[in-house]
Protein backbone atom coordinates (compact mmCIF):
# COMPACT_ATOMS: atom_id res chain seq x y z
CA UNK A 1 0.00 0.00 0.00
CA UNK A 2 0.80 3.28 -1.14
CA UNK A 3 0.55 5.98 0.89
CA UNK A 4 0.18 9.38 -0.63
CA UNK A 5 1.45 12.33 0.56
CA UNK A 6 -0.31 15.49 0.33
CA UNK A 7 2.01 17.50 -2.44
CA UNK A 8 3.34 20.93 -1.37
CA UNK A 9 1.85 24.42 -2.06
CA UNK A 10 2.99 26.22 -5.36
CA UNK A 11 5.12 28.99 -3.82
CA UNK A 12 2.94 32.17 -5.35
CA UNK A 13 5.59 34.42 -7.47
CA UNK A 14 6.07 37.48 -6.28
CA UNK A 15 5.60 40.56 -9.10
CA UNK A 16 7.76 43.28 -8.80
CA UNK A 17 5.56 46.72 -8.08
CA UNK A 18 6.07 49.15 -10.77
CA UNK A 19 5.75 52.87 -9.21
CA UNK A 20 3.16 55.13 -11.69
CA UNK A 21 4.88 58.23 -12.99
CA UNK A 22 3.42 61.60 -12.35
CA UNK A 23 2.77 63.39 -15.65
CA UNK A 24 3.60 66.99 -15.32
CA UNK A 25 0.84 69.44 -14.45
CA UNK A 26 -0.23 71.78 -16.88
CA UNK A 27 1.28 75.29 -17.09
CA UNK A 28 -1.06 77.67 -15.95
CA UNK A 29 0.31 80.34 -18.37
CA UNK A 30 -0.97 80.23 -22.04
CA UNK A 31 1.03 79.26 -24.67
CA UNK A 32 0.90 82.29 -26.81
CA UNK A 33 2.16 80.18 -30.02
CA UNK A 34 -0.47 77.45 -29.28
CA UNK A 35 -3.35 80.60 -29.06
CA UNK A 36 -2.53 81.80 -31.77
CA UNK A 37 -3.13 78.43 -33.49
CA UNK A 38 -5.98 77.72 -31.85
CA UNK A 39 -7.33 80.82 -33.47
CA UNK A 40 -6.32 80.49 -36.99
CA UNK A 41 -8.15 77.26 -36.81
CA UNK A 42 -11.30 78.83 -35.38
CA UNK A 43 -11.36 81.22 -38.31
CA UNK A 44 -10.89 78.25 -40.36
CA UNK A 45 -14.62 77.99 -40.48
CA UNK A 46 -15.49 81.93 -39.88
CA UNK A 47 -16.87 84.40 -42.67
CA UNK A 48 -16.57 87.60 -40.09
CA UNK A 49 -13.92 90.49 -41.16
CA UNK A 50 -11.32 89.72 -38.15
CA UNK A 51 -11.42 85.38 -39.56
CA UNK A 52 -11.21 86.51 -43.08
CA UNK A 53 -8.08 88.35 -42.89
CA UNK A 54 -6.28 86.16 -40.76
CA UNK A 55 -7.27 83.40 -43.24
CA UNK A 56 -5.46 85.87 -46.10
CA UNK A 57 -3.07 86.20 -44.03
CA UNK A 58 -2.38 82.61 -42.05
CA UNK A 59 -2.24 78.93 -42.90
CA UNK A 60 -5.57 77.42 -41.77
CA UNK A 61 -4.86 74.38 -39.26
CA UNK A 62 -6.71 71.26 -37.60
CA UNK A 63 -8.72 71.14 -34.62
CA UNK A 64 -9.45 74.40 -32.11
CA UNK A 65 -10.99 74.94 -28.84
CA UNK A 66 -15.00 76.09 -28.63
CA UNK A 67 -14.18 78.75 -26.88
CA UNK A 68 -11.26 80.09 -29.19
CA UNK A 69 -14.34 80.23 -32.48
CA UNK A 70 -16.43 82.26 -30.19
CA UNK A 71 -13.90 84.58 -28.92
CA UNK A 72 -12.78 84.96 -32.59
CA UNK A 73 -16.94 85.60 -33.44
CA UNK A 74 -17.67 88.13 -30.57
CA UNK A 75 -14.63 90.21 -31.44
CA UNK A 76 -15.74 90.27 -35.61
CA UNK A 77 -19.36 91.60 -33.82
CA UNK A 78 -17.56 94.49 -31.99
CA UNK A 79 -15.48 95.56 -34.65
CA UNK A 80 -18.45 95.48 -36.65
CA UNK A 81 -20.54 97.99 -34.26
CA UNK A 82 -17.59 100.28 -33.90
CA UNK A 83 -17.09 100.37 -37.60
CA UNK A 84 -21.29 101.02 -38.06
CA UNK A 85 -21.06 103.98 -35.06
CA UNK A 86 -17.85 105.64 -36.60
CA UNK A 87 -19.22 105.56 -39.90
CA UNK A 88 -22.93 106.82 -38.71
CA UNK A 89 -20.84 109.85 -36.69
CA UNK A 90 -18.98 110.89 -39.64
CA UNK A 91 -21.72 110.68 -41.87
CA UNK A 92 -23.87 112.93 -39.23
CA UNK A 93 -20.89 115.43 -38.66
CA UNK A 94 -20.78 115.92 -42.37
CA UNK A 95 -24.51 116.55 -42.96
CA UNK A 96 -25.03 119.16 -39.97
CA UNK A 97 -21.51 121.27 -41.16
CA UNK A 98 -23.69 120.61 -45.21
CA UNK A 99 -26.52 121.61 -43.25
CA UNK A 100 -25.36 124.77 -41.22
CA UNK A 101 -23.24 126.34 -44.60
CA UNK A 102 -26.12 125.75 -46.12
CA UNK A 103 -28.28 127.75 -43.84
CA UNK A 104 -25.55 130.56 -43.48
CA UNK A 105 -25.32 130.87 -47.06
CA UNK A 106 -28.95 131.74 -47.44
CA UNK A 107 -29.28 133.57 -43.64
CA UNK A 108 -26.33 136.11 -45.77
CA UNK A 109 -28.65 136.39 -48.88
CA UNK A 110 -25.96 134.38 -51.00
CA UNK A 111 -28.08 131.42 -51.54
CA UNK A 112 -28.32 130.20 -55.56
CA UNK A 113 -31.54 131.69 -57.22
CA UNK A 114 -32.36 127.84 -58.13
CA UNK A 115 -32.83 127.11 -54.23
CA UNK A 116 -34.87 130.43 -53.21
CA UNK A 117 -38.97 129.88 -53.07
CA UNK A 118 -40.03 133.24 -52.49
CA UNK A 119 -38.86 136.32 -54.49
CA UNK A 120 -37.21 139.38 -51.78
CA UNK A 121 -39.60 141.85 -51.44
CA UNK A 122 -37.47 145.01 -53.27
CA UNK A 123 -39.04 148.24 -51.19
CA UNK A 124 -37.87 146.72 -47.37
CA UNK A 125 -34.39 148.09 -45.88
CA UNK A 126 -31.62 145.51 -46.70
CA UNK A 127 -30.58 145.49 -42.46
CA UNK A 128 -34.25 144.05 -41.70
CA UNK A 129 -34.43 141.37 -44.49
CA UNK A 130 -31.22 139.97 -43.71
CA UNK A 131 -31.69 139.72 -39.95
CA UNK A 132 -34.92 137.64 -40.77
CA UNK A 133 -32.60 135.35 -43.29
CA UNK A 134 -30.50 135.06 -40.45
CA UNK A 135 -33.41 133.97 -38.05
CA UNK A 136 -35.09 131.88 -40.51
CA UNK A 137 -31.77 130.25 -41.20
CA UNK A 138 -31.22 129.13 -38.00
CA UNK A 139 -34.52 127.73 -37.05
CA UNK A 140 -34.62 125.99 -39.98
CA UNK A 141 -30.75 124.77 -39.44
CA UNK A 142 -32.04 123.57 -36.16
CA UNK A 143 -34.99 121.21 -37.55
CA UNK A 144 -33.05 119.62 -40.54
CA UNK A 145 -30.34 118.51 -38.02
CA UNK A 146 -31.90 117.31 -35.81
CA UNK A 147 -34.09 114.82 -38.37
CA UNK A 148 -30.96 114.37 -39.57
CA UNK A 149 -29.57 112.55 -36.33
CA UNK A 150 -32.69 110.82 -36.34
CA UNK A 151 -32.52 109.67 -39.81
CA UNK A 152 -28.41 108.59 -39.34
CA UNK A 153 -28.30 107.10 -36.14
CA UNK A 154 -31.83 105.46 -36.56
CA UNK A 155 -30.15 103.63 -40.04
CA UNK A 156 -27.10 102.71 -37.75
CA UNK A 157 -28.99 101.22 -35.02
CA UNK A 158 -31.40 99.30 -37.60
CA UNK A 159 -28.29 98.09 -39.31
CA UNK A 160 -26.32 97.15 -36.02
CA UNK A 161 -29.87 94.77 -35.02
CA UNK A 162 -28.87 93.18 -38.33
CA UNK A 163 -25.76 92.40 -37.47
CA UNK A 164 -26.78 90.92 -34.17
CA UNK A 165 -28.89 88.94 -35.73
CA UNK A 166 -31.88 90.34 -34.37
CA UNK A 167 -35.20 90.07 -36.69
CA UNK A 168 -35.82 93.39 -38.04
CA UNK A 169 -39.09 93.01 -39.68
CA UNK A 170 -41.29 91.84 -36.04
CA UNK A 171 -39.27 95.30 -34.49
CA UNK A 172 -40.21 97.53 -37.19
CA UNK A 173 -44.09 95.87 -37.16
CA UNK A 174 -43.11 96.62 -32.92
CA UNK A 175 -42.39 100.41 -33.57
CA UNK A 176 -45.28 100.81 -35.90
CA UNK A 177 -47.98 99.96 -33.92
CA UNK A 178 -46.24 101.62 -31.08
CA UNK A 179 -46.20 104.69 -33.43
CA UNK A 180 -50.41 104.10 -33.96
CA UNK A 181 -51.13 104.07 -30.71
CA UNK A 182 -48.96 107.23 -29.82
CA UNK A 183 -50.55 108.82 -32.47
CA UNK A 184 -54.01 108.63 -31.45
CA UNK A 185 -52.96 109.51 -28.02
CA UNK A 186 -51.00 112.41 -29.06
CA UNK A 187 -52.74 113.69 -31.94
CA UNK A 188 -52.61 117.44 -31.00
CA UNK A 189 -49.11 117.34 -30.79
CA UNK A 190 -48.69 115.57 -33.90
CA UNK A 191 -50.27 118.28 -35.47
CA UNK A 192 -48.47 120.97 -33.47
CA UNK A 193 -45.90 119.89 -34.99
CA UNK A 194 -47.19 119.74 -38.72
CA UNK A 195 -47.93 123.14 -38.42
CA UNK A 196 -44.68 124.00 -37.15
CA UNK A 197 -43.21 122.65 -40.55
CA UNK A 198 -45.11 124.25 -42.56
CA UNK A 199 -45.23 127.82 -40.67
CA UNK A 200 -40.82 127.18 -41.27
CA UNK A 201 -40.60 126.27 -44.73
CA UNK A 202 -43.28 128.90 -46.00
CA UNK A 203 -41.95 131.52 -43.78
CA UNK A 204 -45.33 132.56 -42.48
CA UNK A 205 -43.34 134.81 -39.34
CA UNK A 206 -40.16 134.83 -37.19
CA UNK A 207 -38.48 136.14 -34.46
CA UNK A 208 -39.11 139.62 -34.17
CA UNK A 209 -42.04 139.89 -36.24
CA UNK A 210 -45.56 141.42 -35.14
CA UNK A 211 -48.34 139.19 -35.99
CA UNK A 212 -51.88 138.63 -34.99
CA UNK A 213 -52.73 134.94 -34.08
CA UNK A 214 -56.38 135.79 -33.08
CA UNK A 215 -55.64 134.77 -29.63
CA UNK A 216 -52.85 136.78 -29.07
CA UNK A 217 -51.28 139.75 -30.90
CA UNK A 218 -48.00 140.43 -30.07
CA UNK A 219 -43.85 139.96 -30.71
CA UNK A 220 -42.73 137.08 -32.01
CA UNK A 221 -39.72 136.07 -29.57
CA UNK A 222 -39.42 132.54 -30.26
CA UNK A 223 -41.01 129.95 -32.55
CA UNK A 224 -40.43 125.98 -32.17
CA UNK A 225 -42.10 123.04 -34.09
CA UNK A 226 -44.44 122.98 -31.42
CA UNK A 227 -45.22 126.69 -29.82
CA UNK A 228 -44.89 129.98 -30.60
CA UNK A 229 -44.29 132.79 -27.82
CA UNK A 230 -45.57 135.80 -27.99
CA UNK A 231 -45.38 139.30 -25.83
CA UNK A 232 -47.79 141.93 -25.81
CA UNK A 233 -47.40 145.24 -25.49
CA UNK A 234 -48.61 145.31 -22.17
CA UNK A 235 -45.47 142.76 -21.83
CA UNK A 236 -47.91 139.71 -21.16
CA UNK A 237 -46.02 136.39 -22.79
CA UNK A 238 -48.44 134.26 -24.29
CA UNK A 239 -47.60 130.81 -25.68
CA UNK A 240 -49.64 129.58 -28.81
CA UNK A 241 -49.61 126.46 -29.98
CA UNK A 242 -48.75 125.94 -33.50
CA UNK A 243 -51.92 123.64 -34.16
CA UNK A 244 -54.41 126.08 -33.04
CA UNK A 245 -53.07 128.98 -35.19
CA UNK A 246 -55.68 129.33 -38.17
CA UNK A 247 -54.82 132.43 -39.18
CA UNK A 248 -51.97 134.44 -38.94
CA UNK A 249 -51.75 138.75 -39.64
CA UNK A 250 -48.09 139.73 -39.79
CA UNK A 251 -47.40 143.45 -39.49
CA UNK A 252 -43.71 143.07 -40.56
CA UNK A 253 -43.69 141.39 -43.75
CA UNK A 254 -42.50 143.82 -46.32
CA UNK A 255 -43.85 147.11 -45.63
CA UNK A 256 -46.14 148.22 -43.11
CA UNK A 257 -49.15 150.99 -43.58
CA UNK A 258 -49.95 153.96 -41.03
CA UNK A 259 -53.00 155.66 -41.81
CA UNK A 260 -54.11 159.33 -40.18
CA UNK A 261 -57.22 160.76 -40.02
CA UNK A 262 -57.36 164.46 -39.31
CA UNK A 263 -60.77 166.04 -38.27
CA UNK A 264 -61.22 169.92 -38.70
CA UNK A 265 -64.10 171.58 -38.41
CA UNK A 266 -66.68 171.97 -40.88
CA UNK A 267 -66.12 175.13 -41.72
CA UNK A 268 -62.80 175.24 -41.93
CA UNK A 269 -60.59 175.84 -46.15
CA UNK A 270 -60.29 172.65 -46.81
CA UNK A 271 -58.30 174.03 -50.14
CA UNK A 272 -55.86 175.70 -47.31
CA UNK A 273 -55.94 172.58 -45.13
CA UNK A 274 -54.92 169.89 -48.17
CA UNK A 275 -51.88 171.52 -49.39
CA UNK A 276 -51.07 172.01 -45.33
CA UNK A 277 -51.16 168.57 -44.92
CA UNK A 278 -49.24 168.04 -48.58
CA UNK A 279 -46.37 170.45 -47.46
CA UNK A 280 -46.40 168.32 -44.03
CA UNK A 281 -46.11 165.13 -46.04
CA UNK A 282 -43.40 166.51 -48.82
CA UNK A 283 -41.13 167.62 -45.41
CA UNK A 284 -41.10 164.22 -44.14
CA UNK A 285 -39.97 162.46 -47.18
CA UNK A 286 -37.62 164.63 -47.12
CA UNK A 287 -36.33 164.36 -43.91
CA UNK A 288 -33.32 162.38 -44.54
CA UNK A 289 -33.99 161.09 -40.60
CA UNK A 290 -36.99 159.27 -42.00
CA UNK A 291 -36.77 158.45 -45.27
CA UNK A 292 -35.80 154.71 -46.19
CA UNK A 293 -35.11 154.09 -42.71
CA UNK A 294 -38.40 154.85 -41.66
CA UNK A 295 -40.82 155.55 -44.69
CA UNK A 296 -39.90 153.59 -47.56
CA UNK A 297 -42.17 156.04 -50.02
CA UNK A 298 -43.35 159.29 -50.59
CA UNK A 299 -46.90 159.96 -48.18
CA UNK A 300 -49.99 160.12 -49.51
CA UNK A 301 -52.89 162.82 -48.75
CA UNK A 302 -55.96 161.35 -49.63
CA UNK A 303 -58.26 164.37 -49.18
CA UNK A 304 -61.55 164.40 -47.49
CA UNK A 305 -62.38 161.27 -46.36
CA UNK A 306 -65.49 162.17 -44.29
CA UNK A 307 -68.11 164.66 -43.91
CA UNK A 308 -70.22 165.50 -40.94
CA UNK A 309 -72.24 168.01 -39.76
CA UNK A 310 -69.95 169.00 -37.43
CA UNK A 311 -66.21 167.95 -39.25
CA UNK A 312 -64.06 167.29 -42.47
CA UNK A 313 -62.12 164.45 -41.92
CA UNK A 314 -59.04 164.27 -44.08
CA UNK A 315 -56.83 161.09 -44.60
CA UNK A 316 -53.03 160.51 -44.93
CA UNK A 317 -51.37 157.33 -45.43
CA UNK A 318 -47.38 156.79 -45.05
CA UNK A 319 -45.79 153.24 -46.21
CA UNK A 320 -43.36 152.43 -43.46
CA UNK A 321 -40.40 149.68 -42.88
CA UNK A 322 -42.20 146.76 -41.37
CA UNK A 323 -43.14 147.24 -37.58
CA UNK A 324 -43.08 150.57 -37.94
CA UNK A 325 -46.13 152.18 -38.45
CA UNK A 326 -47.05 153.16 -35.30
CA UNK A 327 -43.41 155.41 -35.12
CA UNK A 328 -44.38 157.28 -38.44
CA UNK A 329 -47.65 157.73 -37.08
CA UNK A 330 -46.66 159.80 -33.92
CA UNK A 331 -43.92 162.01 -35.92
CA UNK A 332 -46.66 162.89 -38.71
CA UNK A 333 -49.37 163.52 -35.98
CA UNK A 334 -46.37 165.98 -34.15
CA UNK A 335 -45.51 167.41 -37.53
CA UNK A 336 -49.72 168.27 -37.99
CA UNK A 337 -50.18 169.33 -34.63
CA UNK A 338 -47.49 171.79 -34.78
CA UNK A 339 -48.53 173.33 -38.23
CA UNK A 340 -52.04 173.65 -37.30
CA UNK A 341 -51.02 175.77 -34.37
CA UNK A 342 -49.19 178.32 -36.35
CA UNK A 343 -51.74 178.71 -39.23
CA UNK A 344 -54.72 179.24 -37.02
CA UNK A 345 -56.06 175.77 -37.00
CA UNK A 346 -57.96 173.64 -34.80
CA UNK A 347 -58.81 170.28 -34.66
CA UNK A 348 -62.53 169.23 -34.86
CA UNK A 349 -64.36 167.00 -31.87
């Protein structure tokens, strides 16, 4: 009999442990070279200004970094907007200086013959008419820039929404409605402002003019697309509003007409008293004092105007500068006075 013996244990091997490397830690700083690369291959794929000259310019490479394309994107989208602003500024520079010569030109009388509307009335002093060119020209400079800057920068911003890729058509649908509803709630001053327009480009009045709104009658001392203020002679400012202006009597337009009436009594020469008042008339025109800086022709005695049973009333009428009337009125009613007194005559009741 055999016996059998248990056989020993395989002695287990023993494998040598193999200690892992470390791989080196990433360099916080940026590897400009390896930016740089990253970029040209960003604008591999780009169609913005900033991709398409460094394409020009730079071999295109392999892969890039998301965040490399859309640095490379939001950059192209500034430059863009800067370049749109810039251009809109220059642009709007340029039209107010076009604007402003433009208005000089004519506010100094120098303005082409193809551009004037109105003919210049021929029998007012030069000094007045071109101090109303000059006011006209600056309102009117005023209004065309600023719908200039609207038009320009409005263009810019409607251009820079493209750009951004924000849907033009659902804004502008946005603003009209918007611009319906202000409408109906502003509807006066819409039309204020209408009426503004016209008043400027047909030249109904100006600063410094005399005219008779209806409401008011007064000195114009300032006029706006939406008011015009006035002041009395009492010195009382009133403010119209354009839209409620539906007539409009200027006194200084041109020339201006004072017209006397002189009552004597009814039995008085009225032979004598005519060529009295003629001599008194013929003195002022001459009166270097008055004439074309005052009067702008010779007066007129229109005789007997009216007859009572107590008076002859004779009429004379003087064409004045505009505004003016009132002046030549006083100095020929002094000049009358002061002849009737030494020819005998008095006045009538």
């Amino acid at each position: 009999m055999f016996l059998l013996s248990p056989s020993p244990s395989p002695t287990p091997s023993i494998t040598p442990s193999v200690t892992p490397t470390p791989s080196p830690s990433p360099s916080p700083l940026i590897d400009l070279k390896e930016a740089g690369q990253h970029l040209v291959e960003a604008c591999s794929q780009g169609d913005g200004m900033i991709c398409q000259l460094l394409n020009a310019l730079l071999p295109m490479r392999g892969a890039y970094p998301a965040w490399i394309q859309l640095a490379a994107g939001v950059a192209d989208v500034i430059l863009i907007v800067v370049l749109i602003l810039v251009a809109a500024m220059v642009v709007r520079k340029i039209a107010h200086r076009l604007i402003t010569r433009i208005t000089l030109r004519a506010g100094e009388g120098v303005l082409p013959d193809r551009l004037r509307r109105t003919a210049t009335p021929e029998d007012a002093t030069s000094a007045i008419l071109s101090e109303r060119r000059r006011q006209r020209g600056d309102t009117l400079g005023s209004v065309l820039r600023s719908i200039a800057s609207v038009v320009i920068l409005g263009t810019a911003f409607l251009t820079i929404a493209t750009k951004l890729g924000i849907p033009i058509a659902p804004l502008l649908t946005s603003v009209g409605v918007l611009g319906v509803a202000v409408g109906f709630g502003a509807q006066e001053l819409v039309k204020d402002f209408i009426a503004g327009m016209f008043m400027l480009v047909e030249d109904q009045y100006g600063v410094g003019d005399v005219i008779d709104t209806g409401v008011a009658v007064g000195t114009v001392e300032a006029v706006t697309l939406r008011i015009t203020r006035l002041r009395d002679a009492d010195g009382k400012v009133w403010y119209v509003r354009n839209g409620t202006i539906t007539r409009v009597g200027n006194e200084s337009q041109g020339w201006s007409r004072a017209v006397i009436d002189v009552p004597v009594a009814y039995d008085a020469d009225v032979i004598r008293v005519q060529e009295l008042l003629k001599t008194i008339t013929t003195e002022l025109w001459e009166d270097s004092d008055f004439r074309d800086t005052l009067i702008v022709e010779e007066p007129q005695v229109f005789g007997m105007e009216q007859i009572s049973d107590s008076a002859v009333i004779f009429r004379v009428s003087v064409k004045t500068v505009p505004g003016e009337r009132a002046t030549a009125a006083r100095e020929v009613r002094r000049r009358i006075k002061r002849a009737f007194d030494e020819n005998g005559l008095v006045f009538a009741a």
